[in-house]
Protein backbone atom coordinates (compact mmCIF):
# COMPACT_ATOMS: atom_id res chain seq x y z
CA UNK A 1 23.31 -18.29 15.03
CA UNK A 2 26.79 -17.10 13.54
CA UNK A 3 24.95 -14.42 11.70
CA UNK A 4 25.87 -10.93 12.51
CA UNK A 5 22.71 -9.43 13.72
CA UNK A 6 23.64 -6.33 12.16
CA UNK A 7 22.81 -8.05 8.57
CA UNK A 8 19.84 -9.10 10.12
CA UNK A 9 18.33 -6.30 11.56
CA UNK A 10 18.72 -4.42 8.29
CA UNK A 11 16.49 -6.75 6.73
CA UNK A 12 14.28 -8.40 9.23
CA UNK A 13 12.16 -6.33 11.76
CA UNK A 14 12.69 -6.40 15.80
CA UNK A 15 9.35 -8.72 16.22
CA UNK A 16 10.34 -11.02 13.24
CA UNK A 17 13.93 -11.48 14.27
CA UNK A 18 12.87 -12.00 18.33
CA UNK A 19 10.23 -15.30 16.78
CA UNK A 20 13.41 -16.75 15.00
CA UNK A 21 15.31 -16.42 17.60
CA UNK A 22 12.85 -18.01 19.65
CA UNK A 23 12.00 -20.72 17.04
CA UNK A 24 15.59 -21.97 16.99
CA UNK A 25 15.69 -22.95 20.76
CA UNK A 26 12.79 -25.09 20.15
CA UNK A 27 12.09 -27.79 18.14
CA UNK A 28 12.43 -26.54 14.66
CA UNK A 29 15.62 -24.69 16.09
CA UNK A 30 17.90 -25.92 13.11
CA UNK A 31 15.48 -24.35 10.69
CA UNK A 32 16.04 -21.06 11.98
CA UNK A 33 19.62 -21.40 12.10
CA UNK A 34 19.99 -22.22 9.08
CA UNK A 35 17.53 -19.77 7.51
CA UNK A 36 19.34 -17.14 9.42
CA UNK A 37 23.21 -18.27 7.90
CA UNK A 38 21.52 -18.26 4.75
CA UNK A 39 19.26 -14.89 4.90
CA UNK A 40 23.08 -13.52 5.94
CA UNK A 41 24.55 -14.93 3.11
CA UNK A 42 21.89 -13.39 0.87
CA UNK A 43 22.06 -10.09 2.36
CA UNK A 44 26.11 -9.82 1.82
CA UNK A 45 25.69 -10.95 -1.59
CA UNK A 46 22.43 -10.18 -3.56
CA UNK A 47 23.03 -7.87 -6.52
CA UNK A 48 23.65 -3.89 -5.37
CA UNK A 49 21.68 -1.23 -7.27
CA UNK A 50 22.17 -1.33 -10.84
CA UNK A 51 23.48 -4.37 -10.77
CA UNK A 52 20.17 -6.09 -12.60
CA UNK A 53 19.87 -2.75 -14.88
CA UNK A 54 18.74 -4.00 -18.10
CA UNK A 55 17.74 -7.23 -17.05
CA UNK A 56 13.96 -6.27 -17.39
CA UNK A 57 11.70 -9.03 -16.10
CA UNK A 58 14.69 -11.21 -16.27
CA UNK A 59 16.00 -9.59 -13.04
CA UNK A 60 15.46 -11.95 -10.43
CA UNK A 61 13.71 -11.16 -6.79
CA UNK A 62 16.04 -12.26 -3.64
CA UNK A 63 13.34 -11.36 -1.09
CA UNK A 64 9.94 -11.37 -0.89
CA UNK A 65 7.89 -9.32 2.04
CA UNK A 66 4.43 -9.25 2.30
CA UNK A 67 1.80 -8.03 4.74
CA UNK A 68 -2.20 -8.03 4.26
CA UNK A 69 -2.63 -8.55 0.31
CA UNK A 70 0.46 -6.47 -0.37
CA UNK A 71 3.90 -7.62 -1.91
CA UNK A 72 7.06 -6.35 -2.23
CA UNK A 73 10.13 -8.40 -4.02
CA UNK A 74 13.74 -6.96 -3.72
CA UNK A 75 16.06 -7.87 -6.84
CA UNK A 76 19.19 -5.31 -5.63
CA UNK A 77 20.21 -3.56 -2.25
CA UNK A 78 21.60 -0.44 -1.39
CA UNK A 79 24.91 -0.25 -2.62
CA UNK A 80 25.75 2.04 0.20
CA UNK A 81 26.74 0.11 3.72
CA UNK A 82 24.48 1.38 5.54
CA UNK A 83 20.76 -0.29 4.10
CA UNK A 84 18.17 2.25 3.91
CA UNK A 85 16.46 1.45 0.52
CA UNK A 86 16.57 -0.76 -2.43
CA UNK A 87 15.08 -1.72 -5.62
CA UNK A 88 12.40 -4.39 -6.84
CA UNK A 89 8.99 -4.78 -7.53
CA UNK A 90 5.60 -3.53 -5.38
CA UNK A 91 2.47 -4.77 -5.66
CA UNK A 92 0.35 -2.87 -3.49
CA UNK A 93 -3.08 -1.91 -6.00
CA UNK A 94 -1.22 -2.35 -9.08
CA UNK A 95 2.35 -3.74 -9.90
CA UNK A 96 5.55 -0.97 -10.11
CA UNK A 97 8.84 -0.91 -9.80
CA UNK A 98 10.63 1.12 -8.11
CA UNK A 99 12.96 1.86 -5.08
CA UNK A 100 11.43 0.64 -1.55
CA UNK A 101 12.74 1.32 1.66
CA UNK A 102 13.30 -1.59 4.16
CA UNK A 103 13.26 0.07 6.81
CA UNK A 104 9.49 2.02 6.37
CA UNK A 105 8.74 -1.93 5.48
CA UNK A 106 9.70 -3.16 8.59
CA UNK A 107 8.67 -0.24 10.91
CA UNK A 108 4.95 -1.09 9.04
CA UNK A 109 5.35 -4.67 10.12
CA UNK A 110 5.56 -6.02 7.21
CA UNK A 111 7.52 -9.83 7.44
CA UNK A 112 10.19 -11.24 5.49
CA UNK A 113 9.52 -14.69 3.49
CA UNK A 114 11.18 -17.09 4.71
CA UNK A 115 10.22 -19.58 2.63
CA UNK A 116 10.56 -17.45 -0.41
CA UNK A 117 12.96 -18.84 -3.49
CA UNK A 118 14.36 -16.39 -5.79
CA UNK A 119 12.82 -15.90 -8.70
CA UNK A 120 12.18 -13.68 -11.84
CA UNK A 121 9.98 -10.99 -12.34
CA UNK A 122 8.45 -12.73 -14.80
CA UNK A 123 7.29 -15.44 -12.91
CA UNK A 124 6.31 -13.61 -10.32
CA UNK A 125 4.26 -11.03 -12.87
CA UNK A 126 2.23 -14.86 -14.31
């Protein structure tokens, strides 16, 4: 994996991250490389906060975490280096959006999609 783990383990928690990791010396290894290069795409790249302003259910969600019968979908990132929150959509007893910290995600075990394809609010609202 060519993937900084810096970009990684801003986004992905320690337990999550260690299963890749694992995964991609066995035999579905090339899907975890891959899904790594591309999660560290994403994570350079996805729209920084206030980037989707406006955009209304139009924005579109990058990531998708999830744990129990709880979502959370991330349309923009911190715009500061460091990642400690960003902005998207939670669904947790009722839909709001809102800014959402990664890292209280991830320190409540909550795991990243990684089979999750952008999309808009809008179709994620339906």
């Amino acid at each position: 994996m060519n993937v900084t783990m810096k970009a990684l383990k801003e986004f992905i928690g320690q337990n999550q991250l260690h299963m890749m990791f694992a995964g991609s010396c066995g035999e579905e290894g090339k899907f975890f490389d891959d899904k790594a290069e591309e999660l560290g795409k994403l994570f350079e790249t996805m729209p920084k906060t206030y980037e989707q302003d406006g955009k209304g259910d139009q924005a579109i969600a990058y990531l998708h975490y999830f744990h129990g019968g709880f979502d959370w979908y991330i349309t923009e990132r911190d715009m500061e280096e460091e990642q400690l929150q960003a902005f998207g959509l939670a669904v947790v007893h009722e839909a709001e959006l809102g800014y959402i910290s990664i890292r209280e995600l991830i320190e409540n075990g909550v795991e990243l999609d990684l089979h999750w394809e952008p999309k808009t609010l809008a179709e994620i609202r339906k």
